[in-house]
C-alpha atoms as a PDB file:
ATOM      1  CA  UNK A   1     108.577 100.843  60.685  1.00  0.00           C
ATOM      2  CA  UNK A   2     107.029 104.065  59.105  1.00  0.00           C
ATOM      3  CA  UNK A   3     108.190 107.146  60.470  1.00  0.00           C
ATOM      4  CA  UNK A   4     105.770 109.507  62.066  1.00  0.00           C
ATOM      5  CA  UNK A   5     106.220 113.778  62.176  1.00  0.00           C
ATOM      6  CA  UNK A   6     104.153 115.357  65.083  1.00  0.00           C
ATOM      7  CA  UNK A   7     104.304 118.408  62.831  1.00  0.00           C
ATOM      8  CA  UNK A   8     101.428 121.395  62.522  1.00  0.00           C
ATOM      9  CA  UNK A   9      98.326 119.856  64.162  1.00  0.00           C
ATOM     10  CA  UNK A  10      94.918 120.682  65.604  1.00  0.00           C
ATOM     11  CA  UNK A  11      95.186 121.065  69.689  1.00  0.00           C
ATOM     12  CA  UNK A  12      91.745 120.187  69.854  1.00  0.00           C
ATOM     13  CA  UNK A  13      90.973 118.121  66.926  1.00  0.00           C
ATOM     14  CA  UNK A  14      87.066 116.643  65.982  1.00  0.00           C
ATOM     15  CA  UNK A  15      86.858 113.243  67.413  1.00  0.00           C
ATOM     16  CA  UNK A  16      89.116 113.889  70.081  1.00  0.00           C
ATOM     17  CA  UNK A  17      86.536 116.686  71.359  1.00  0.00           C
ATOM     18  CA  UNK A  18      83.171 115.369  70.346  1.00  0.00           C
ATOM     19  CA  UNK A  19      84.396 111.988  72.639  1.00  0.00           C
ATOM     20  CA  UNK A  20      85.223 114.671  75.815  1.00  0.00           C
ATOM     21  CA  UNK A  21      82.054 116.198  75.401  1.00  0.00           C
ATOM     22  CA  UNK A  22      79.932 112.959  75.057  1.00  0.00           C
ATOM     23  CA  UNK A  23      81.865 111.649  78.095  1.00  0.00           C
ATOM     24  CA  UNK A  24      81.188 114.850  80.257  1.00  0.00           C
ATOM     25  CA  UNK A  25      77.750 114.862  79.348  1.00  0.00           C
ATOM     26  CA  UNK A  26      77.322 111.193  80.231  1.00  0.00           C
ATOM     27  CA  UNK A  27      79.271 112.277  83.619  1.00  0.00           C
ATOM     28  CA  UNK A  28      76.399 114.863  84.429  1.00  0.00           C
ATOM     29  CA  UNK A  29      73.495 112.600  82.969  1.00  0.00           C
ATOM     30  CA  UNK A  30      74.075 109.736  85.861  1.00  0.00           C
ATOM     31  CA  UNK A  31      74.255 112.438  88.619  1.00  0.00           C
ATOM     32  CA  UNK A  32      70.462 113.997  87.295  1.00  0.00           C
ATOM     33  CA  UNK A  33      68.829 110.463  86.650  1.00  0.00           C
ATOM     34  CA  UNK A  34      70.315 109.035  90.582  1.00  0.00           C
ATOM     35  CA  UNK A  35      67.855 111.294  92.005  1.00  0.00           C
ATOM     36  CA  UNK A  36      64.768 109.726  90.341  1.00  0.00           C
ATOM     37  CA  UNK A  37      66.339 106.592  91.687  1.00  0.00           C
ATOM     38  CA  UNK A  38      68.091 105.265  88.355  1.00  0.00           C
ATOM     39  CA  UNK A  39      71.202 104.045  88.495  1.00  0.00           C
ATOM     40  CA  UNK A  40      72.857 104.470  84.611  1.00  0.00           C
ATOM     41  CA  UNK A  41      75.879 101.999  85.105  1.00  0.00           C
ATOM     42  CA  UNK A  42      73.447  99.299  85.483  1.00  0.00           C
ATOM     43  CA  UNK A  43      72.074  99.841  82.025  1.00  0.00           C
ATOM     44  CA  UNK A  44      75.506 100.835  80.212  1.00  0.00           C
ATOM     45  CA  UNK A  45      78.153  99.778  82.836  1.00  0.00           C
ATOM     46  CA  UNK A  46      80.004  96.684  81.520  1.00  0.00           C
ATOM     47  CA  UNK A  47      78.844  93.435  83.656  1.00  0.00           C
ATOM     48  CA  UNK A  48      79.508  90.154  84.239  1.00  0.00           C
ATOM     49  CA  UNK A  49      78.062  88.374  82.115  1.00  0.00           C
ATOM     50  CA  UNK A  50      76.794  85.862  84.557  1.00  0.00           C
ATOM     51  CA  UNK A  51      74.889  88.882  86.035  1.00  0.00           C
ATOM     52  CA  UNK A  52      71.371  89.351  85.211  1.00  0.00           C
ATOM     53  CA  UNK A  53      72.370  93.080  84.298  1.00  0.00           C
ATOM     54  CA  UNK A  54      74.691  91.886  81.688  1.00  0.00           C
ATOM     55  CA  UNK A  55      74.250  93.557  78.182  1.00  0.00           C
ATOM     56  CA  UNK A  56      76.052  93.338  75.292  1.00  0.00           C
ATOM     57  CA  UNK A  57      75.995  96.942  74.134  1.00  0.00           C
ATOM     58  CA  UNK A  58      77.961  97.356  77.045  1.00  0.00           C
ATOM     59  CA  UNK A  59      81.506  96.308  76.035  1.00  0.00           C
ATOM     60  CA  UNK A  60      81.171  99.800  74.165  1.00  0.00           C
ATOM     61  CA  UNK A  61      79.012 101.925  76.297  1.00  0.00           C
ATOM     62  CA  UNK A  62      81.025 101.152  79.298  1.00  0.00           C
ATOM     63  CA  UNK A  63      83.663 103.204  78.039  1.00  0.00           C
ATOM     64  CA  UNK A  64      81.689 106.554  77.707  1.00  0.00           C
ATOM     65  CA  UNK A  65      80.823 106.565  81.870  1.00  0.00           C
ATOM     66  CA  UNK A  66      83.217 107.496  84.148  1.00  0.00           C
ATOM     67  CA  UNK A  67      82.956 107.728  88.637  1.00  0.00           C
ATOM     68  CA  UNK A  68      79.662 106.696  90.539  1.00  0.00           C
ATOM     69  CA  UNK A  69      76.500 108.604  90.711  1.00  0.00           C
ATOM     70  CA  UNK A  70      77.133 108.849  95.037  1.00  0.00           C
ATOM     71  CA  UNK A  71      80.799 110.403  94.410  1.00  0.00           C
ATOM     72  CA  UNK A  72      80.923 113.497  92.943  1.00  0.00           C
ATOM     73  CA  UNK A  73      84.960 113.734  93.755  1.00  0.00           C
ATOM     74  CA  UNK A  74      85.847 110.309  92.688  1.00  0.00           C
ATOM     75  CA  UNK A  75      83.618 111.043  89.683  1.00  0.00           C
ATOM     76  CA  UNK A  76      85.949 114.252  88.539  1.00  0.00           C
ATOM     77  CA  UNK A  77      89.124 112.699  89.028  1.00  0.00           C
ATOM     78  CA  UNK A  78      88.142 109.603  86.794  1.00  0.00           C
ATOM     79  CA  UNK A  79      86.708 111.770  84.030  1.00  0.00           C
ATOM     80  CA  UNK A  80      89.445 114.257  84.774  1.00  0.00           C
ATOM     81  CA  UNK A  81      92.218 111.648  83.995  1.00  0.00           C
ATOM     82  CA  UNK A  82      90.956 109.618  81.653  1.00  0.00           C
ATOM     83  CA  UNK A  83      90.126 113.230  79.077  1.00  0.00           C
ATOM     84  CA  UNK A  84      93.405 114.481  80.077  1.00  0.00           C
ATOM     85  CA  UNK A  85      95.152 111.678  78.488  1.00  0.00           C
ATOM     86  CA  UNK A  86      92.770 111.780  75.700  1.00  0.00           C
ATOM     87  CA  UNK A  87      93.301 115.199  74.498  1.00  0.00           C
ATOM     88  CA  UNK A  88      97.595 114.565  75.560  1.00  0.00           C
ATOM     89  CA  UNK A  89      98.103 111.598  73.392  1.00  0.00           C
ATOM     90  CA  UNK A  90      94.870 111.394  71.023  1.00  0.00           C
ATOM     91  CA  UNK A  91      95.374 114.835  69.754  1.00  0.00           C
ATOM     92  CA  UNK A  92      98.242 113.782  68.195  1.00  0.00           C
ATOM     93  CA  UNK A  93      97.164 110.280  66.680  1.00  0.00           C
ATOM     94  CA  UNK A  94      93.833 111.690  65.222  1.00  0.00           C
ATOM     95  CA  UNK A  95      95.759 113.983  63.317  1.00  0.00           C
ATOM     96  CA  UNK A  96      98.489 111.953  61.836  1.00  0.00           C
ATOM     97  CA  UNK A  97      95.775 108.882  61.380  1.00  0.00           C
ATOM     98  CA  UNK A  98      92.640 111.337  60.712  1.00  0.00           C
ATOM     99  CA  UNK A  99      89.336 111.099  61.649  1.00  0.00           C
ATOM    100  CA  UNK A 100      87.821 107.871  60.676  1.00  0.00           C
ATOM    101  CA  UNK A 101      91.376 105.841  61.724  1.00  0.00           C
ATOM    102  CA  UNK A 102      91.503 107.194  64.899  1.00  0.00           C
ATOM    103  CA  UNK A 103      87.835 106.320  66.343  1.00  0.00           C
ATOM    104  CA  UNK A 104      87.894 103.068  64.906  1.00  0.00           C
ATOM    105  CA  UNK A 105      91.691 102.559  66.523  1.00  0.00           C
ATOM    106  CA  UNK A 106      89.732 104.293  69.931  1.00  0.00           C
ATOM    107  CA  UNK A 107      86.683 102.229  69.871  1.00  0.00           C
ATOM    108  CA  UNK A 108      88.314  98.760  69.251  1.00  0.00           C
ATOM    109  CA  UNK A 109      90.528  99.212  71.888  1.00  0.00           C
ATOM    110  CA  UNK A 110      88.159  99.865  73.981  1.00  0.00           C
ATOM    111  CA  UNK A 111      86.341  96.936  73.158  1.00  0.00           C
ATOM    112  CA  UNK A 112      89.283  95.044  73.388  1.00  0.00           C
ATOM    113  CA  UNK A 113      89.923  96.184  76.913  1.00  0.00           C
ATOM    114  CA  UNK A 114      86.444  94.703  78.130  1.00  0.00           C
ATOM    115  CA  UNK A 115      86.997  91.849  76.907  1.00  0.00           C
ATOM    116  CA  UNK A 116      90.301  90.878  78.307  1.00  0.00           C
ATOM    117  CA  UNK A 117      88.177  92.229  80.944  1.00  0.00           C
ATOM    118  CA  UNK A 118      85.867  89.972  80.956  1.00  0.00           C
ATOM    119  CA  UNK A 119      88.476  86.991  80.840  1.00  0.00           C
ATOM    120  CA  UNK A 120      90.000  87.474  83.574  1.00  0.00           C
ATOM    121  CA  UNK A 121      86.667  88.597  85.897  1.00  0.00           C
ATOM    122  CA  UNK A 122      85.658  84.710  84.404  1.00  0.00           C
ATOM    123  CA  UNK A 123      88.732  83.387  85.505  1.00  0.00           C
ATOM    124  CA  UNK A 124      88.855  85.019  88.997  1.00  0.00           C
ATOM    125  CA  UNK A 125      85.079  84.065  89.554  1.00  0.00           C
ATOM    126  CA  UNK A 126      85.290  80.925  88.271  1.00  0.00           C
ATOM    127  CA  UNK A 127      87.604  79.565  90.798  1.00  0.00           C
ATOM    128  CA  UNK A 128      85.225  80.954  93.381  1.00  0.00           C
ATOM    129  CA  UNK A 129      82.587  79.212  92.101  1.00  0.00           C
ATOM    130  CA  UNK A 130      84.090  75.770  91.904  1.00  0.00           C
ATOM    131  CA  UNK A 131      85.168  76.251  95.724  1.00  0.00           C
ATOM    132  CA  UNK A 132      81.435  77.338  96.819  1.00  0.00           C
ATOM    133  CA  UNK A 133      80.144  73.897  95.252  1.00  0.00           C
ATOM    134  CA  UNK A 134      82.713  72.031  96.945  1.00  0.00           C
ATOM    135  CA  UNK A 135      81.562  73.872 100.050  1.00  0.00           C
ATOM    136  CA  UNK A 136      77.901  73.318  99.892  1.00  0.00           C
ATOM    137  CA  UNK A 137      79.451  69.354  99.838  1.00  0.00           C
ATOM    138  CA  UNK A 138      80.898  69.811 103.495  1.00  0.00           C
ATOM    139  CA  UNK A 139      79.352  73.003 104.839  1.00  0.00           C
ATOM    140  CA  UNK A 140      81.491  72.922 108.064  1.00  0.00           C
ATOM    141  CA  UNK A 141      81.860  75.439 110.459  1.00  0.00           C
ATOM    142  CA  UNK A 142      85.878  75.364 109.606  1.00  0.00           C
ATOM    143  CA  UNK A 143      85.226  74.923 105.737  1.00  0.00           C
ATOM    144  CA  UNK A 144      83.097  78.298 106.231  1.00  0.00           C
ATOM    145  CA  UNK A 145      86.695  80.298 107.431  1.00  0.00           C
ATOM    146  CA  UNK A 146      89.004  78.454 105.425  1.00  0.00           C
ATOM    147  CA  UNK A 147      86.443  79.747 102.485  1.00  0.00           C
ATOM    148  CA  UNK A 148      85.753  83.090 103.824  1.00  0.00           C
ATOM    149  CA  UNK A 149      89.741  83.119 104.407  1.00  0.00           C
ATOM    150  CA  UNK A 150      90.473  82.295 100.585  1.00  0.00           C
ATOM    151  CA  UNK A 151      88.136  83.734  98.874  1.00  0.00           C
ATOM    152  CA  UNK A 152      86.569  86.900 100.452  1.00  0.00           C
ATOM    153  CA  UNK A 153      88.084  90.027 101.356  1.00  0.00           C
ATOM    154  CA  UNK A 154      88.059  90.921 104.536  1.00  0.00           C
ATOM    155  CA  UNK A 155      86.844  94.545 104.225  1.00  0.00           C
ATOM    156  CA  UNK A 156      83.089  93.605 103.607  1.00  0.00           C
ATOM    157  CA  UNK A 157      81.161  96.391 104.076  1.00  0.00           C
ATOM    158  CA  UNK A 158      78.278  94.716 106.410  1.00  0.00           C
ATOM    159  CA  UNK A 159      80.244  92.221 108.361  1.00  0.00           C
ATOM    160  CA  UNK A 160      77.701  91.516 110.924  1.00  0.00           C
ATOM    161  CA  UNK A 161      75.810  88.764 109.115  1.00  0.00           C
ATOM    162  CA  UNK A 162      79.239  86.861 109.253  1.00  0.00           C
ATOM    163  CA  UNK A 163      79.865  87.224 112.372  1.00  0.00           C
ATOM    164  CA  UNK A 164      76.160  85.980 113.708  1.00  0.00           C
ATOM    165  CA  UNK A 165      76.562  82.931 111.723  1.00  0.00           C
ATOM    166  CA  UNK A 166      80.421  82.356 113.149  1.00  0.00           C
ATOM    167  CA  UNK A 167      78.609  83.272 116.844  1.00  0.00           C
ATOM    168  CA  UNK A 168      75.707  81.098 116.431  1.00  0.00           C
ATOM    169  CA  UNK A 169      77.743  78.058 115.103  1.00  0.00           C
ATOM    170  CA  UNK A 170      80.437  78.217 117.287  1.00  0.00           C
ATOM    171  CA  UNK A 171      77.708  78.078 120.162  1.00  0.00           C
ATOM    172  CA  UNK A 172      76.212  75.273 118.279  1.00  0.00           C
ATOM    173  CA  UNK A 173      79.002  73.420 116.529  1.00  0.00           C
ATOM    174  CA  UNK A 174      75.947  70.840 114.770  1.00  0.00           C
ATOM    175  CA  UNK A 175      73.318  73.539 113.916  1.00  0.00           C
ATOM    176  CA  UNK A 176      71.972  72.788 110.483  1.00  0.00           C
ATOM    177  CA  UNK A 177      70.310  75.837 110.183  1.00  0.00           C
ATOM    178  CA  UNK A 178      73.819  77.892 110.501  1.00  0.00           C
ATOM    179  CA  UNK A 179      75.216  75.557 107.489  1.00  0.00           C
ATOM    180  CA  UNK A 180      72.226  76.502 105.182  1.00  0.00           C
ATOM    181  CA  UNK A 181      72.434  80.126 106.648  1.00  0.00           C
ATOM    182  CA  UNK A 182      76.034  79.798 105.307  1.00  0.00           C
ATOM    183  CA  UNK A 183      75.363  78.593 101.984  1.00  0.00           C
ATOM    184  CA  UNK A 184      72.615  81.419 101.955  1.00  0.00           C
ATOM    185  CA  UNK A 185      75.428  83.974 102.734  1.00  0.00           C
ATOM    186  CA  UNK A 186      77.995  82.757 100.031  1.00  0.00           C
ATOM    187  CA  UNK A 187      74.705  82.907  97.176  1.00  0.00           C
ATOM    188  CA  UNK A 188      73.832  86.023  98.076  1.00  0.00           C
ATOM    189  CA  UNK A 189      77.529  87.348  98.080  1.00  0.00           C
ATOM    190  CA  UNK A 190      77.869  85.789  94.758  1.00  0.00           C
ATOM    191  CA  UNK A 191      74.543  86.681  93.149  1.00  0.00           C
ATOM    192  CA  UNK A 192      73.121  89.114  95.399  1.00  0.00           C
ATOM    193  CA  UNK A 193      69.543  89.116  96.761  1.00  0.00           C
ATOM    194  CA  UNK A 194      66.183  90.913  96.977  1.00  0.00           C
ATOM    195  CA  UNK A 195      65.584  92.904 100.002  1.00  0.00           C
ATOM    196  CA  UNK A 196      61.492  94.829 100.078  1.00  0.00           C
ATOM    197  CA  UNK A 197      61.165  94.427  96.803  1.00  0.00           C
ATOM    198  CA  UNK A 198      64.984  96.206  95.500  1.00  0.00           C
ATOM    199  CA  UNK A 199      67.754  93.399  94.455  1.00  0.00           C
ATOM    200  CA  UNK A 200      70.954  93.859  95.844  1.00  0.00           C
ATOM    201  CA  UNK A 201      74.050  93.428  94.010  1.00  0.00           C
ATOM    202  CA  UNK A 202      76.082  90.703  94.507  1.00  0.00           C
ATOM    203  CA  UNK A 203      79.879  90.836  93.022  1.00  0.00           C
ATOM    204  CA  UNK A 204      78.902  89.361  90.156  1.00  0.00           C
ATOM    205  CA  UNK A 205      76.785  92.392  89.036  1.00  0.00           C
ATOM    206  CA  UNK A 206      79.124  94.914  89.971  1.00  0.00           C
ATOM    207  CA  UNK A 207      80.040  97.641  87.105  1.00  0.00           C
ATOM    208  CA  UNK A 208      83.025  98.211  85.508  1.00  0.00           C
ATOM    209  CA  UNK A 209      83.148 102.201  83.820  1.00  0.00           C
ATOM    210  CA  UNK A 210      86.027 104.563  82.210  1.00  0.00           C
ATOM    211  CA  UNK A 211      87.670 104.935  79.214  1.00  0.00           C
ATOM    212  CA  UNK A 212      90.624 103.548  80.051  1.00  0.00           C
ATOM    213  CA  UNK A 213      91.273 100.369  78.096  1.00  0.00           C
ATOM    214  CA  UNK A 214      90.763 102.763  75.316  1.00  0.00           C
ATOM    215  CA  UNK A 215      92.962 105.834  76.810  1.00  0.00           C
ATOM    216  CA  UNK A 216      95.712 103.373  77.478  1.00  0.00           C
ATOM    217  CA  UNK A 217      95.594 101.880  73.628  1.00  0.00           C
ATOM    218  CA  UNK A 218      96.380 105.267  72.697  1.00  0.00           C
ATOM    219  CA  UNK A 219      98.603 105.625  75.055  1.00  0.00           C
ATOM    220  CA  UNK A 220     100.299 102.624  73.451  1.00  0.00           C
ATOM    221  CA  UNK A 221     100.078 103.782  70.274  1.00  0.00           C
ATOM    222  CA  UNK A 222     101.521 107.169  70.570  1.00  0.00           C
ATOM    223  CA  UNK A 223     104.535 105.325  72.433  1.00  0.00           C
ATOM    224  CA  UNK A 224     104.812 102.796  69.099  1.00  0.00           C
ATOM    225  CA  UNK A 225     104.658 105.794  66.833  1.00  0.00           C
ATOM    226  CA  UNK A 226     107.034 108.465  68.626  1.00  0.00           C
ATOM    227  CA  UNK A 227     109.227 106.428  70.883  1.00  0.00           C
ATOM    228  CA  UNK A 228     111.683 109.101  71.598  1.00  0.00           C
ATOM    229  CA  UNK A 229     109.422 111.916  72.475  1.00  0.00           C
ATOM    230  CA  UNK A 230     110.106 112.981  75.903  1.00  0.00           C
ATOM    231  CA  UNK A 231     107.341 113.489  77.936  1.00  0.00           C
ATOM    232  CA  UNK A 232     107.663 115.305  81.199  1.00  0.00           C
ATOM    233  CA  UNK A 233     106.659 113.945  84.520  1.00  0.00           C
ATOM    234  CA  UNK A 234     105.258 116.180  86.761  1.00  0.00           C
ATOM    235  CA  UNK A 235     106.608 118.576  84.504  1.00  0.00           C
ATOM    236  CA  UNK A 236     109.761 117.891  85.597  1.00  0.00           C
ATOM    237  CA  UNK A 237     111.592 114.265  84.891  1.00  0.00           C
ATOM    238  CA  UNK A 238     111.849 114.260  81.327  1.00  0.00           C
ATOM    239  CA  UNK A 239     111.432 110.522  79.939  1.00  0.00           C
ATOM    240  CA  UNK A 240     110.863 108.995  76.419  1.00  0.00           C
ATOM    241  CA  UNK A 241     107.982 107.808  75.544  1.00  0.00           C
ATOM    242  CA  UNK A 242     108.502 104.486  74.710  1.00  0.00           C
ATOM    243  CA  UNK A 243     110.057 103.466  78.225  1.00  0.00           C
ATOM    244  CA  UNK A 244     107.159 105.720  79.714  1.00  0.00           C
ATOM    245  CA  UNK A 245     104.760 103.332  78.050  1.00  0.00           C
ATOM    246  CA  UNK A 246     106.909 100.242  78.980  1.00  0.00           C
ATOM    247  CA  UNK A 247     107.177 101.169  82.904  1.00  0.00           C
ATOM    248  CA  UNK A 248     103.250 101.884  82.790  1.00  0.00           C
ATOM    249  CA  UNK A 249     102.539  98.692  81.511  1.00  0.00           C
ATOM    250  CA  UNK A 250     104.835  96.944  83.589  1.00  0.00           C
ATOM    251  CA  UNK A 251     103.139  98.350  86.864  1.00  0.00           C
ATOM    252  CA  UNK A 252      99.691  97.603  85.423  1.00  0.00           C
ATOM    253  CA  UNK A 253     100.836  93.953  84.935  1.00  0.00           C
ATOM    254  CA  UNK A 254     102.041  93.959  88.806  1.00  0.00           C
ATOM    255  CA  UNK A 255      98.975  96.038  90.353  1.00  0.00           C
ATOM    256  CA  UNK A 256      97.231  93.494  88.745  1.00  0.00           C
ATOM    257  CA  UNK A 257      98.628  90.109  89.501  1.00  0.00           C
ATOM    258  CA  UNK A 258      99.419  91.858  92.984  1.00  0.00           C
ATOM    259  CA  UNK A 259      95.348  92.592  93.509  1.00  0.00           C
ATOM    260  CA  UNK A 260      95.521  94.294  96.181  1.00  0.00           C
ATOM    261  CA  UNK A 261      92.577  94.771  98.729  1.00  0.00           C
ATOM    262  CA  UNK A 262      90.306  97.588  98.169  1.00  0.00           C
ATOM    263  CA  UNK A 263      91.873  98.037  95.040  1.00  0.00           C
ATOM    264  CA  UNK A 264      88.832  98.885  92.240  1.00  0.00           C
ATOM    265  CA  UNK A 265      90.720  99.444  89.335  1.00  0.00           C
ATOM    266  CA  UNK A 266      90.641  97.391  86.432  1.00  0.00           C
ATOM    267  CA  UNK A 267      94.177  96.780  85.546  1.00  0.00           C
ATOM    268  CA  UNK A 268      94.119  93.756  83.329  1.00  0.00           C
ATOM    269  CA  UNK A 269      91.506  96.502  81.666  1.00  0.00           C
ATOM    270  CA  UNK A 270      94.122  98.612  80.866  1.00  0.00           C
ATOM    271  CA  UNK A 271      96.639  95.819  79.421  1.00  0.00           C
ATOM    272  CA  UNK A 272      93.636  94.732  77.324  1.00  0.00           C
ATOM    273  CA  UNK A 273      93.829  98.072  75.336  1.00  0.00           C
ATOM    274  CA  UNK A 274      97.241  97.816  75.020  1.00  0.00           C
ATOM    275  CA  UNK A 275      97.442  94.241  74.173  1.00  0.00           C
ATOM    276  CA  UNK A 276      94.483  95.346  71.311  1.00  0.00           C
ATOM    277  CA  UNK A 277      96.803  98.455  70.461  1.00  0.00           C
ATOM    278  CA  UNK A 278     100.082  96.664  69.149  1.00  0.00           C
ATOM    279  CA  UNK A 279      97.440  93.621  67.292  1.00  0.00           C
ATOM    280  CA  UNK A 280      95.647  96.735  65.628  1.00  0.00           C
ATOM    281  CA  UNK A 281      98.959  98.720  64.603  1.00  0.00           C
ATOM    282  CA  UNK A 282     100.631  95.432  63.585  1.00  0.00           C
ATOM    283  CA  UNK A 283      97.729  94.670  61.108  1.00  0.00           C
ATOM    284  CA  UNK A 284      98.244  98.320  60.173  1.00  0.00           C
ATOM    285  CA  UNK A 285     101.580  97.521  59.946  1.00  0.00           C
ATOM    286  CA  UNK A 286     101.603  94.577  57.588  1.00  0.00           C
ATOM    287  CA  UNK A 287      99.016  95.978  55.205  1.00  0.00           C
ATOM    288  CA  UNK A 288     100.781  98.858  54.372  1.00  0.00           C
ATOM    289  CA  UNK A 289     103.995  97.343  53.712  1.00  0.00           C
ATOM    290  CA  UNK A 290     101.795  94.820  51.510  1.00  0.00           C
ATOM    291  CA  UNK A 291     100.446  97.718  49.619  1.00  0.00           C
ATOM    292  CA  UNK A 292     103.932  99.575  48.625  1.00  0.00           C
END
């Protein structure tokens, strides 16, 4: 492996502050254009791409929007993190890499990130899918729990509609109307709806933002490159880099696998630009020894 010096460097090198200033920008743009009633992660949000809102452009533009345009807080502390660990790690990569190497490393790990993504959003939606056509097959009253039981989390945020249908059936254990007012339910969860004239998201249109896939390929990277820096956590517990990287990853893999309820962060995401990370510095790799 090629041997890296930190050396002399910019602290605030070009691409590394042109990307925290487009993603601040981008920050303050969905917060003005909310209040004429336009929501920007549904343009530039990455989407399922079984949702009508699905674009391609997004698998990049994704990565420059950070929060929700209704949480100012959450909002900070995404942007917050994700440019922290920018400027931290990137400032050093851009300037051993330069310029050019280090966006293209930045945006195809970012890329990368959606997809893998995107693969496992397929995979998770997929099985729901299969089990609400199976469903509509024998739309019982018990096949309607054992469904809601497997395959919906229980912290909806308008429960009632459930509950009317589980009322209404159990007080009419035949009632053909709560079946199809089941099925409704499920397709509307899945799809969403229109309600006076505005469609309502249905989990399948839900947006993923943040630069994270891409923040955690550099993170990667700069762990590859200077294994045994130490880096300080909580400016305190002094740790090398590489095993830094290593534990991170390994808790992504578990917070992911785990899923955890109420848990909105993409952590398969952030394996995705790692995963893109050591396939884009192994290529790197291979072609420079090919060269000498």
């Amino acid at each position: 492996m090629t041997q890296y010096s930190l050396g002399r460097f910019n602290i605030l090198p070009p691409i590394v502050k042109n990307l925290i200033i487009i993603n601040c920008l981008m920050a303050m743009l969905q917060f003005v254009l909310i209040k004429f009633d336009i929501n920007l992660a549904d343009y530039l949000g990455l989407h399922y791409w079984k949702s009508d809102l699905f674009r391609p452009w997004q698998l990049l533009t994704h990565m420059f929007m950070h929060g929700s345009p209704y949480d100012v807080n959450a909002t900070l502390l995404h942007l917050f993190s994700n440019m922290f660990a920018l400027w931290m790690f990137g400032s050093v990569l851009e300037n051993t890499w330069g310029e050019k190497k280090f966006l293209t490393f930045y945006l195809i790990c970012g890329i990368g990130a959606a997809l893998c993504h995107l693969g496992v959003l397929h995979y998770g939606y997929s099985v729901i899918e299969d089990a609400f056509i199976r469903y509509q097959q024998n739309p019982t009253l018990d096949q309607f729990q054992l469904f809601l039981s497997q395959h919906i989390p229980k912290a909806l945020p308008n429960p009632e509609r459930i509950n009317n249908i589980i009322i209404g059936w159990n007080n009419d254990p035949g009632s053909i109307r709560m079946s199809n007012e089941s099925i409704r339910w499920v397709h509307d969860y899945l799809y969403g709806f229109t309600q006076d004239n505005t469609h309502v998201d249905g989990i399948f249109d839900e947006a993923t933002v943040g630069a994270s896939g891409a923040v955690f390929g550099i993170l990667f990277a700069f762990g590859y490159l200077f294994p045994n820096v130490l880096l300080y956590i909580y400016f305190l517990f002094p740790i090398k880099a590489k095993w830094f990287v290593a534990l991170y990853a390994l808790f992504e893999l578990f917070a992911g696998v785990k899923n955890t309820a109420g848990d909105n962060v993409a952590h398969f995401a952030h394996l995705g630009g790692m995963l893109m990370a050591f396939i884009i510095l192994k290529i790197w790799s291979r072609k420079r020894n090919a060269s000498y």
